[in-house]
N, C-alpha and C. Protein backbone atom coordinates (compact mmCIF):
# COMPACT_ATOMS: atom_id res chain seq x y z
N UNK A 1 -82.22 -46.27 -2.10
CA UNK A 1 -80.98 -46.29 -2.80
C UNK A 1 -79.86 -45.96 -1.84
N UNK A 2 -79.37 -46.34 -1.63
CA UNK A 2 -77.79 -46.70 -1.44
C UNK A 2 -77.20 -45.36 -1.55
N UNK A 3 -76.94 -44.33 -0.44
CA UNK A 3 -75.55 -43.25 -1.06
C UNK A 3 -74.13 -43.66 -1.26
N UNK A 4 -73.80 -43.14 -2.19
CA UNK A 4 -72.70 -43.31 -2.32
C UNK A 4 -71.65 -42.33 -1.96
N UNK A 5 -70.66 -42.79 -0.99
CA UNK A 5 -69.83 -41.45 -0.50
C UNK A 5 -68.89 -41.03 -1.34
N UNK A 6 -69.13 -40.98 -2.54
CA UNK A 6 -68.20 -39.84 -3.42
C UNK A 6 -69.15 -38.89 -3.45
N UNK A 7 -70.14 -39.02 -3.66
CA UNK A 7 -71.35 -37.46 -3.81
C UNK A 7 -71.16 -36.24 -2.72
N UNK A 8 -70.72 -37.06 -1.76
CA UNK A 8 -70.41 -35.84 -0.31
C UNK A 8 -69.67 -35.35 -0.06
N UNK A 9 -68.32 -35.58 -1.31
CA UNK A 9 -67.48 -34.27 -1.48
C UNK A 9 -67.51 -33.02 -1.66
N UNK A 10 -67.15 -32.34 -1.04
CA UNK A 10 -67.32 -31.10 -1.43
C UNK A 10 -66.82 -30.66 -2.95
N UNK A 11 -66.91 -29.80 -3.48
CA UNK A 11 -67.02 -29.02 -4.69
C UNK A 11 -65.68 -28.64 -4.49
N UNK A 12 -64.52 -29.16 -5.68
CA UNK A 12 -63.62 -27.90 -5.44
C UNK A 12 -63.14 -27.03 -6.50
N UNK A 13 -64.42 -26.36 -7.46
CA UNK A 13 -63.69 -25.84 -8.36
C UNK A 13 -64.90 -24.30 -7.31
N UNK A 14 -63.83 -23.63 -8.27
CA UNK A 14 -63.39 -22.13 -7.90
C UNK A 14 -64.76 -21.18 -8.29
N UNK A 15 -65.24 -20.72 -7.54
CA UNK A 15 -66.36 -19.62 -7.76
C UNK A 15 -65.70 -18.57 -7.65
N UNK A 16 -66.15 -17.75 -9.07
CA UNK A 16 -65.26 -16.27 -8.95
C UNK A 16 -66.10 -15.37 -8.08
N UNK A 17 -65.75 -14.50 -7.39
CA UNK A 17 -65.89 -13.53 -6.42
C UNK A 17 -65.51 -12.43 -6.57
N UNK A 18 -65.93 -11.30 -7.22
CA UNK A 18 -65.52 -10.18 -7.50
C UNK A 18 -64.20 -9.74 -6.59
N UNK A 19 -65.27 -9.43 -5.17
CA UNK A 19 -64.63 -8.70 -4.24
C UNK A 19 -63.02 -9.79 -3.60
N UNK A 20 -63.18 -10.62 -3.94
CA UNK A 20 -61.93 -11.33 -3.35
C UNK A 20 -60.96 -11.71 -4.13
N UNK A 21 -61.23 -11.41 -5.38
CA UNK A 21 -60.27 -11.33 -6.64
C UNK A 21 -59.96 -9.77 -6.48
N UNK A 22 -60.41 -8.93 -6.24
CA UNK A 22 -59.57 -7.54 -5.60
C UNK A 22 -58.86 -7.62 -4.89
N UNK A 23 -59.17 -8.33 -3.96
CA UNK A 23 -58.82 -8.13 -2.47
C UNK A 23 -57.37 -8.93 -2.73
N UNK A 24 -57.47 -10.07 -3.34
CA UNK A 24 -56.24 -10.87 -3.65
C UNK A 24 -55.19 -10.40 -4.59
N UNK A 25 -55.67 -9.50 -5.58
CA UNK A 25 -54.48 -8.91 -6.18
C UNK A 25 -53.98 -7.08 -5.70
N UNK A 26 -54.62 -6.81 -4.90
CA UNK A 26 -54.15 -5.97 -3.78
C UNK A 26 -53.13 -6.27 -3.03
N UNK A 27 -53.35 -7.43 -2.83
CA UNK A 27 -52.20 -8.23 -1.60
C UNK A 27 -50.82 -8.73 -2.70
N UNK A 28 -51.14 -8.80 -3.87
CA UNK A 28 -50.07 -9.44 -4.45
C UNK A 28 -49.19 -7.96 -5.23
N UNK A 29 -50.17 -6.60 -5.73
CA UNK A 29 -49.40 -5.50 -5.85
C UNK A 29 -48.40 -5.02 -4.36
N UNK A 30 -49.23 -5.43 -3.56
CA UNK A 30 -48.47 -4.51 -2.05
C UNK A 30 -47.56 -5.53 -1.79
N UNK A 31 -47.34 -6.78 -1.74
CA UNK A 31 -46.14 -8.06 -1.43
C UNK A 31 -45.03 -7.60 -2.48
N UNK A 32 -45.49 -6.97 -3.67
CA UNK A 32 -44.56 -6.57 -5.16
C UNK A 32 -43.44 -5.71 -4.58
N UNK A 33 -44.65 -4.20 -3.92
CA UNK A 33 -44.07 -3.51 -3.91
C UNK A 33 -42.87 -3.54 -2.40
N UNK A 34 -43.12 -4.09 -1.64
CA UNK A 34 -42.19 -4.42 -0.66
C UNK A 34 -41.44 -5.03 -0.69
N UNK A 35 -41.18 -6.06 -1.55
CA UNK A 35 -40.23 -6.84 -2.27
C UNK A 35 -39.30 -6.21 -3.44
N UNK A 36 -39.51 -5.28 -4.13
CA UNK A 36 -38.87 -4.31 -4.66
C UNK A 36 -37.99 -3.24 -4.05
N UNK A 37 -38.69 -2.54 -2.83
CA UNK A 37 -38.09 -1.53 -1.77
C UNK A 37 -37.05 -2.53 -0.87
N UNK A 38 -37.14 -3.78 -0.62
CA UNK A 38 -36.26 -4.84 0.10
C UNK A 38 -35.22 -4.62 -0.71
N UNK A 39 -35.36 -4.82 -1.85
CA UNK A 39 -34.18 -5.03 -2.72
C UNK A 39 -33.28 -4.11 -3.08
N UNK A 40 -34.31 -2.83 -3.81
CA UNK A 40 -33.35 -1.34 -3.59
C UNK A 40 -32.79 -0.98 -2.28
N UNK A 41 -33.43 -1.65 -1.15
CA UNK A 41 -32.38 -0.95 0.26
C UNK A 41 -31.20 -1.39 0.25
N UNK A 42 -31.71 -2.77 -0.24
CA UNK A 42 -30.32 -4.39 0.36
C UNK A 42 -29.15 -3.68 -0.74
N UNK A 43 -29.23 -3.21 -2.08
CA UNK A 43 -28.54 -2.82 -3.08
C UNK A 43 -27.92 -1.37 -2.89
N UNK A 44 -28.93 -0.45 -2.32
CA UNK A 44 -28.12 0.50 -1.65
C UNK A 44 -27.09 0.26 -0.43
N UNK A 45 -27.21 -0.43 0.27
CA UNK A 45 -26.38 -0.93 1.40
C UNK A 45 -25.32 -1.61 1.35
N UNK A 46 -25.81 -2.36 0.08
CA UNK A 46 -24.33 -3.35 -0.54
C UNK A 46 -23.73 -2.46 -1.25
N UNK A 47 -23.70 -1.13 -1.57
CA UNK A 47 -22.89 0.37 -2.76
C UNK A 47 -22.42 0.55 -1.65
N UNK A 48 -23.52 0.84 -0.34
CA UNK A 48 -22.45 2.15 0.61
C UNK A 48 -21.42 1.15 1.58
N UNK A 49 -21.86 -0.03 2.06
CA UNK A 49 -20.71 -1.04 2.32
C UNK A 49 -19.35 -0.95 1.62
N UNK A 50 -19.60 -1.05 0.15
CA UNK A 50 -18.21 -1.51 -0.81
C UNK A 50 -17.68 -0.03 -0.68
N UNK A 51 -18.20 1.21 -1.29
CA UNK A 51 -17.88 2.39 -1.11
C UNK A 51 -17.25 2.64 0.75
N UNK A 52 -17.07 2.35 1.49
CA UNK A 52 -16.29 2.31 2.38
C UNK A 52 -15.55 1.62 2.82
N UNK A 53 -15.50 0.51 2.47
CA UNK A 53 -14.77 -0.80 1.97
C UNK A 53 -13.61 -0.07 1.76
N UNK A 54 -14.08 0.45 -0.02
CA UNK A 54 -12.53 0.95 -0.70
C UNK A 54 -11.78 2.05 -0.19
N UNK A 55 -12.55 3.10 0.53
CA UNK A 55 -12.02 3.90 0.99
C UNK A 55 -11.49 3.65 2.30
N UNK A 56 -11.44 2.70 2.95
CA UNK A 56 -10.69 1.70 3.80
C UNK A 56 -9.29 1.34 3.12
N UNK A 57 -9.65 0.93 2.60
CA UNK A 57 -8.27 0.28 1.63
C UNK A 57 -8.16 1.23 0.69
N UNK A 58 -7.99 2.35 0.50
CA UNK A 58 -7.00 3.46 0.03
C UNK A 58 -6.50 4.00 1.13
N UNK A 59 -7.28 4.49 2.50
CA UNK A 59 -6.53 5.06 3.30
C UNK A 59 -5.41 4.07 4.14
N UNK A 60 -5.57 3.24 3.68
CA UNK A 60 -4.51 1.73 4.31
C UNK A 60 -3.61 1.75 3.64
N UNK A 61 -3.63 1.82 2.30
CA UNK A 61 -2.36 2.47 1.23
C UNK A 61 -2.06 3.15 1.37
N UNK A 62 -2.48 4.20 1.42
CA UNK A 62 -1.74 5.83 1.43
C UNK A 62 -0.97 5.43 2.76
N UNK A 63 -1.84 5.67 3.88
CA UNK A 63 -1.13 5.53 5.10
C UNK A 63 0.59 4.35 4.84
N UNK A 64 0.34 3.31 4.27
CA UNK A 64 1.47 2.75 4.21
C UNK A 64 2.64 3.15 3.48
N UNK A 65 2.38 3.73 1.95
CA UNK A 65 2.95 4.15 1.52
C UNK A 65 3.93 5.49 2.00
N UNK A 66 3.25 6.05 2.88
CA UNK A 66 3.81 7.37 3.78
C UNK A 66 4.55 6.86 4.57
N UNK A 67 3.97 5.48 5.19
CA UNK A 67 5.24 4.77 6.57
C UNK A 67 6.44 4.52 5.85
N UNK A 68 6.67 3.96 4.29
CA UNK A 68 7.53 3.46 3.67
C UNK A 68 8.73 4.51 3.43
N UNK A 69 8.06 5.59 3.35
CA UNK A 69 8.72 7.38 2.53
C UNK A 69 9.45 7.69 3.78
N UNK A 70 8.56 7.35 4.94
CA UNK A 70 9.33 8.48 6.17
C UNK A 70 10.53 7.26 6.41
N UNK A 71 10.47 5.74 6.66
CA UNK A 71 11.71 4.88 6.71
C UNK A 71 12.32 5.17 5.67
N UNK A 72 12.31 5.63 4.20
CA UNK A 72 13.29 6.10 3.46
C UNK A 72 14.16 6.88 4.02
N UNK A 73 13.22 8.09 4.19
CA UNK A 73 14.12 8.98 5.02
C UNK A 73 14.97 8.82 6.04
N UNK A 74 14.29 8.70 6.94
CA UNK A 74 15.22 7.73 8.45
C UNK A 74 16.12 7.02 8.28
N UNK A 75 15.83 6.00 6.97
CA UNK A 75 17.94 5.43 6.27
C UNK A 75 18.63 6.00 6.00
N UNK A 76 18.32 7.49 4.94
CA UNK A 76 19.35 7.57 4.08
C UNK A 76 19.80 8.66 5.29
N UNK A 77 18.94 9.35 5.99
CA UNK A 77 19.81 10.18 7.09
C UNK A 77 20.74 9.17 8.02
N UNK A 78 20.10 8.50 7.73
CA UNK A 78 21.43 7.10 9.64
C UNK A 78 22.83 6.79 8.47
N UNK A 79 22.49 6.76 6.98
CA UNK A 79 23.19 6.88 6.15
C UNK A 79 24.20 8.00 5.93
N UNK A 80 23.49 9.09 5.71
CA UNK A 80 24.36 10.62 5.78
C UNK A 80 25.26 10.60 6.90
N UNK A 81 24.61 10.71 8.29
CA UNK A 81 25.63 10.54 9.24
C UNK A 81 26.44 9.31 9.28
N UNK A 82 26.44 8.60 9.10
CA UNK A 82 27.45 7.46 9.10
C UNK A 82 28.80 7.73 8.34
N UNK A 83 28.27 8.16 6.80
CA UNK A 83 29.25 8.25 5.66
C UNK A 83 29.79 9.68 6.13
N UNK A 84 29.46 10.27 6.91
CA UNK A 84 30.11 11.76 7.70
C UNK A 84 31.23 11.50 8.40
N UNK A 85 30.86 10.51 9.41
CA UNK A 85 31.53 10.19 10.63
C UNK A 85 32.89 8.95 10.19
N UNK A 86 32.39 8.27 8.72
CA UNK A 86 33.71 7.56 8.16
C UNK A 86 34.73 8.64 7.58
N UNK A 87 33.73 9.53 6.86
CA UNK A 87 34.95 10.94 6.62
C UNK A 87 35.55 11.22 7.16
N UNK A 88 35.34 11.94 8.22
CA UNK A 88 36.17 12.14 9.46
C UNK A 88 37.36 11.49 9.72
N UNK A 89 36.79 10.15 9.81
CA UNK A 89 37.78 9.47 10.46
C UNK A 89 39.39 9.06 9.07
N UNK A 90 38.72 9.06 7.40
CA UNK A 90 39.44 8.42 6.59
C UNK A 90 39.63 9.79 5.40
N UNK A 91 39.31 11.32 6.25
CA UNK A 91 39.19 12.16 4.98
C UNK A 91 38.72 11.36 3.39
N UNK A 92 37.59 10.61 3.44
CA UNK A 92 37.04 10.23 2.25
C UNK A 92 36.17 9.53 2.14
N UNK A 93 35.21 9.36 1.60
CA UNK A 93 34.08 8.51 1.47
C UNK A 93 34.20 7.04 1.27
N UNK A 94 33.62 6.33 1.33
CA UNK A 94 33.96 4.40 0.66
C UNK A 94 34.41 4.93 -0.48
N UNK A 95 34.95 3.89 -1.49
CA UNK A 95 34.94 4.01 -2.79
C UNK A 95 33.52 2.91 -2.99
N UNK A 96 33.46 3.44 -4.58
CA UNK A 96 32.60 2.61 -5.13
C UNK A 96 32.46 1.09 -4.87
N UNK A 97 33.63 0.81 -5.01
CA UNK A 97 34.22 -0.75 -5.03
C UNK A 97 33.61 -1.13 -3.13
N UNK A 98 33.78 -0.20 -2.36
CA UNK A 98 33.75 -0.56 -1.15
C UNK A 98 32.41 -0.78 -0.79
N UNK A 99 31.58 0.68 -1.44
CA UNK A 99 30.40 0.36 -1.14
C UNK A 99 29.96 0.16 0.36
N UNK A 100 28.53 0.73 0.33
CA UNK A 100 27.92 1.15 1.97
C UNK A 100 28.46 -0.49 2.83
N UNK A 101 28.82 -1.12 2.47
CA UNK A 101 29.15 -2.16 3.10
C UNK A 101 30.51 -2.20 4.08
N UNK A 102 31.24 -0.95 3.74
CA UNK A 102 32.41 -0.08 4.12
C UNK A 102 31.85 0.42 5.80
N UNK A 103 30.77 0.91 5.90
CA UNK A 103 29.74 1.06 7.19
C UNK A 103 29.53 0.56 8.38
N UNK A 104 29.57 -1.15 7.68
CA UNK A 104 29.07 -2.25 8.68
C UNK A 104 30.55 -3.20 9.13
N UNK A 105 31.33 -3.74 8.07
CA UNK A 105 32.12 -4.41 7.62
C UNK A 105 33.37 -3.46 7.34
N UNK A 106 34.57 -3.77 8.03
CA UNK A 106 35.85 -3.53 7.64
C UNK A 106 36.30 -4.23 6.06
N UNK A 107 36.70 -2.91 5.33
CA UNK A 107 37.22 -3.46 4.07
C UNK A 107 38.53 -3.83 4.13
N UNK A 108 38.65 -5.20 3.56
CA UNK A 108 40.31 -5.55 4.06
C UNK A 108 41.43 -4.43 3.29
N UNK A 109 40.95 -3.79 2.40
CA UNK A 109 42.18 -3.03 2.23
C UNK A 109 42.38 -1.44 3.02
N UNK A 110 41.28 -1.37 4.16
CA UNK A 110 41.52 -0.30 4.68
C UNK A 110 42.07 -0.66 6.28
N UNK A 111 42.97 -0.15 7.29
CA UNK A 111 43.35 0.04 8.26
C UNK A 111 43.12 0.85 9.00
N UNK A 112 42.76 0.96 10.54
CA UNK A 112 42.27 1.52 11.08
C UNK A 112 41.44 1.72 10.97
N UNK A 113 40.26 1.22 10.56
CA UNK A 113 39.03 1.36 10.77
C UNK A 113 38.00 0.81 12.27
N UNK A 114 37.15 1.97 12.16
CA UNK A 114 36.74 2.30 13.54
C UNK A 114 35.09 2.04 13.97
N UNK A 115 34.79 1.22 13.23
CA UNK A 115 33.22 0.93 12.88
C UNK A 115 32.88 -0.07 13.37
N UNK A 116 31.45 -0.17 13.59
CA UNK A 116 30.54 -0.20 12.33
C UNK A 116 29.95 1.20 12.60
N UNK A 117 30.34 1.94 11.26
CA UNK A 117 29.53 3.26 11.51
C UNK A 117 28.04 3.33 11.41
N UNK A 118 27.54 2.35 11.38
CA UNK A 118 26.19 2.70 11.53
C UNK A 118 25.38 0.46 11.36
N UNK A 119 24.32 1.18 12.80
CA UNK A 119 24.00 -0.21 13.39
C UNK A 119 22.96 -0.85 12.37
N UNK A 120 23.36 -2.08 11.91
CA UNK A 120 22.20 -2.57 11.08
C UNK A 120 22.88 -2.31 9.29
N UNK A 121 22.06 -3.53 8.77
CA UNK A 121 22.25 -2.78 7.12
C UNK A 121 21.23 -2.45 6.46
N UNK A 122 20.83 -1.19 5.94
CA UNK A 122 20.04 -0.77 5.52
C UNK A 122 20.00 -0.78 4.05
N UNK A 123 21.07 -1.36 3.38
CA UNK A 123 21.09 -1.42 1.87
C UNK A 123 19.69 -1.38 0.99
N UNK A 124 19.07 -2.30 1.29
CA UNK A 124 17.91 -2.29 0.94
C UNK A 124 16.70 -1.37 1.20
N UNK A 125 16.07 -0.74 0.43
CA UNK A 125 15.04 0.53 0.64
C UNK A 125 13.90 -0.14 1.17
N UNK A 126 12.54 0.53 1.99
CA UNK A 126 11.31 0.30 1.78
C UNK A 126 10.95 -0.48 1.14
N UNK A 127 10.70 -0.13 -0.50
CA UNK A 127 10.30 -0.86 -1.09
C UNK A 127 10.95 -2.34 -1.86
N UNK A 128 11.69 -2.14 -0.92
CA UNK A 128 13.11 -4.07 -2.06
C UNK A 128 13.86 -3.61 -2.65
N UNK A 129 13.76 -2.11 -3.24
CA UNK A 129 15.54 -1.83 -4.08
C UNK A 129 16.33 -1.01 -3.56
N UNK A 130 17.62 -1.55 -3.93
CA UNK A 130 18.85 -1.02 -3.21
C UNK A 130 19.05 0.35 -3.37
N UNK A 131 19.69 1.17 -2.18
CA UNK A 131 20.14 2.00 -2.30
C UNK A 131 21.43 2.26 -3.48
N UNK A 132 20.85 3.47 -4.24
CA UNK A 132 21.94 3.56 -5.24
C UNK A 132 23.50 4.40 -4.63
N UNK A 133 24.54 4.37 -4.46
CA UNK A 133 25.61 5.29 -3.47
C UNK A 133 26.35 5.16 -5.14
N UNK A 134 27.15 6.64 -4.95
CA UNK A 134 27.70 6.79 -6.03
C UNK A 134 29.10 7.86 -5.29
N UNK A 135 30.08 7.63 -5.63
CA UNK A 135 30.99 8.70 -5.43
C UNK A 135 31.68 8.69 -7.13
N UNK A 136 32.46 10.53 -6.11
CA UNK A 136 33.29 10.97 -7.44
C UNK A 136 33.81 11.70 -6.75
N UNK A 137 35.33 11.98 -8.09
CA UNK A 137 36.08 13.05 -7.62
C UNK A 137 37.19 12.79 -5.76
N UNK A 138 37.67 10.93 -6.23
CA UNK A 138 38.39 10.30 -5.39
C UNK A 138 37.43 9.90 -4.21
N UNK A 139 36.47 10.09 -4.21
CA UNK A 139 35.74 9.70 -2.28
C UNK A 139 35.71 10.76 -2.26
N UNK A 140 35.83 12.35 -2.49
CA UNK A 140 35.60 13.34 -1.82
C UNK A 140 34.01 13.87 -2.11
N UNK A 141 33.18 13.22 -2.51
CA UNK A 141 31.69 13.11 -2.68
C UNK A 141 30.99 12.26 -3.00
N UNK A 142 29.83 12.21 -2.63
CA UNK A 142 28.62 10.96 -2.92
C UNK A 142 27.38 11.54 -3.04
N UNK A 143 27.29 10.91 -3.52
CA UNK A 143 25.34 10.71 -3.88
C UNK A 143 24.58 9.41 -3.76
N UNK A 144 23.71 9.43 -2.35
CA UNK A 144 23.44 8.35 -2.30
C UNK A 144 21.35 8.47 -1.95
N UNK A 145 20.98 7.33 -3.42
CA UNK A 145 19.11 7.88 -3.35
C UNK A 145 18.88 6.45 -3.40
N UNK A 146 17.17 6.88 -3.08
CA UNK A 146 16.37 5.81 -3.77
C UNK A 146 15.87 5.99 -4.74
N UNK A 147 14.96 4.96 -5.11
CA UNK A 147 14.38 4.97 -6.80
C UNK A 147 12.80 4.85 -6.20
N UNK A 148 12.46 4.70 -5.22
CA UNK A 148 11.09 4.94 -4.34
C UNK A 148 10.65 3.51 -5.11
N UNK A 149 8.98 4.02 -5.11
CA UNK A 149 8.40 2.45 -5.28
C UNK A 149 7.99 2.36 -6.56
N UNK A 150 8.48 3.05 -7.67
CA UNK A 150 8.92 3.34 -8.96
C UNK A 150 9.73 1.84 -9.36
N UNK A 151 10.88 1.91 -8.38
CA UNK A 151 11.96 1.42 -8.66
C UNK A 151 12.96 1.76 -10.00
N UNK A 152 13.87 1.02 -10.32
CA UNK A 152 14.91 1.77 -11.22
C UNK A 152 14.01 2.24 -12.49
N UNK A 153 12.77 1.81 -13.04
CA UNK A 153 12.20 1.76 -14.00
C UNK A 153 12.20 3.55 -13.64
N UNK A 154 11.89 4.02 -12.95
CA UNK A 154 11.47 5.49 -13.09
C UNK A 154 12.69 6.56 -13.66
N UNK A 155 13.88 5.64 -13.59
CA UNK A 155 15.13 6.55 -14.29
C UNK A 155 15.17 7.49 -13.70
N UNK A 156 15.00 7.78 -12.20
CA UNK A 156 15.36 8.94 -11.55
C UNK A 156 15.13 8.66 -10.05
N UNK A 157 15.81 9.58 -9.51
CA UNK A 157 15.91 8.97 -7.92
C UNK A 157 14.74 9.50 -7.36
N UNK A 158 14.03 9.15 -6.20
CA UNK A 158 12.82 9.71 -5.16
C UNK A 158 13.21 10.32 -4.39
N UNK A 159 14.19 9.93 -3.43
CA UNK A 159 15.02 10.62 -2.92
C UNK A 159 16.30 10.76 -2.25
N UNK A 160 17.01 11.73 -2.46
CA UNK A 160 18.57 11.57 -2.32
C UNK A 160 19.10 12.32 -1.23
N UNK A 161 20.20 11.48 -0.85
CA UNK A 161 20.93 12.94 0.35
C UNK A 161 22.37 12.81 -0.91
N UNK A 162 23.38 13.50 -0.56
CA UNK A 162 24.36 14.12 -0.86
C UNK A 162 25.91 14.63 -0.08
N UNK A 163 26.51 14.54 -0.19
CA UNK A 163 27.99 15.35 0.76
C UNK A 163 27.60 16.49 -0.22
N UNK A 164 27.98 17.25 0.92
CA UNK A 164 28.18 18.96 0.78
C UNK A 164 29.27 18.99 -0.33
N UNK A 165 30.21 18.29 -0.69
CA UNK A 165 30.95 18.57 -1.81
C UNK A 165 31.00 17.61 -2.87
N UNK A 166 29.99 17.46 -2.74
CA UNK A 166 29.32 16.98 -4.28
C UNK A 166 29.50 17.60 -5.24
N UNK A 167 29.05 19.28 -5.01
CA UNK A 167 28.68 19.77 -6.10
C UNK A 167 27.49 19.73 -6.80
N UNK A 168 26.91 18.89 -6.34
CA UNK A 168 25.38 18.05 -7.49
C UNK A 168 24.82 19.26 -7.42
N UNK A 169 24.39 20.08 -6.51
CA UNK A 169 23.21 21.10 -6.29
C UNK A 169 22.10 20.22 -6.18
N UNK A 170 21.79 19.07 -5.75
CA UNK A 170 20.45 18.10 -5.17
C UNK A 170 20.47 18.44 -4.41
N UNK A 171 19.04 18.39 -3.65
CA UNK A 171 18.66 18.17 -2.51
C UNK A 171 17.85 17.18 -2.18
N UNK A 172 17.60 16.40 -0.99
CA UNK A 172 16.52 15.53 -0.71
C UNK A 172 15.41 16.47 -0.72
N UNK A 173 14.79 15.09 -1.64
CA UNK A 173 12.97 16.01 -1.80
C UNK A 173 12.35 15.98 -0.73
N UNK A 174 11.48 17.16 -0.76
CA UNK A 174 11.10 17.52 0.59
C UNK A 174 9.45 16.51 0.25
């Protein structure tokens, strides 16, 4: 008789084997468990990444926000002395109408003027809003603040300088 070569295939169904059906789900608890610990590391690492991330970018804020406060300051003082040194020269402050623009720019209705008392215009604060300047009591005082990064919404100034005869009893916040 004649073989036929399909008979000389090998066998391929599955003989169970105690010991290698252990052995195989041994390997598939321990692949589990390393694949689990992969994941809690990768997930702890991606917390402590973002967690310094943000504290990156708060100390990038703060820090800026402080650069913004101390150029407040640094205006409204190049400010104080300026509106000092126009006193001097006009016994009186701008008027309202004149406005810190009195500083940079000769107002046509004043003569003799001896400026620009102060280099640059600083009208604008740190944060985009204008310096508020206020006199009273003819030009013989001012009050001149910001509204910080509040802006006018906060209904109160951040911080202000003053002429000594104001009167206000303000001080720039320390």
């Amino acid at each position: 008789m004649r073989q036929i070569p399909s008979t000389h295939r090998p066998d391929k169904t599955m003989v169970f084997v105690p010991e290698l059906r252990e052995a195989r789900l041994k390997r598939e608890r321990r692949n589990r468990r390393a694949f689990i610990v992969a994941m809690a590391s990768c997930a702890i690492l991606a917390i402590m990444a973002f967690t310094v991330w943000r504290a990156h970018e708060r100390k990038q804020a703060q820090a800026q926000a402080q650069w913004r406060e101390l150029m407040a300051r640094r205006e409204l003082d190049l400010y104080a002395k300026a509106l000092e040194i126009f006193h001097a020269d006009f016994e009186r402050y701008p008027t309202a109408k004149e406005g810190l623009g009195a500083l940079v720019r000769q107002p046509s209705s004043l003569a003799g003027w001896r400026g620009p008392y102060i280099e640059g215009d600083y009208s604008v604060d740190p944060w985009g809003n204008e310096y508020v300047y206020q006199t009273f009591n003819d030009g013989t005082g001012y009050i001149l603040s910001s509204h910080g990064p509040e802006g006018e919404a906060a209904g109160r100034a951040f911080l202000q300088v003053h002429s000594e005869t104001s009167g206000s009893g303000v001080a720039p916040k320390p």
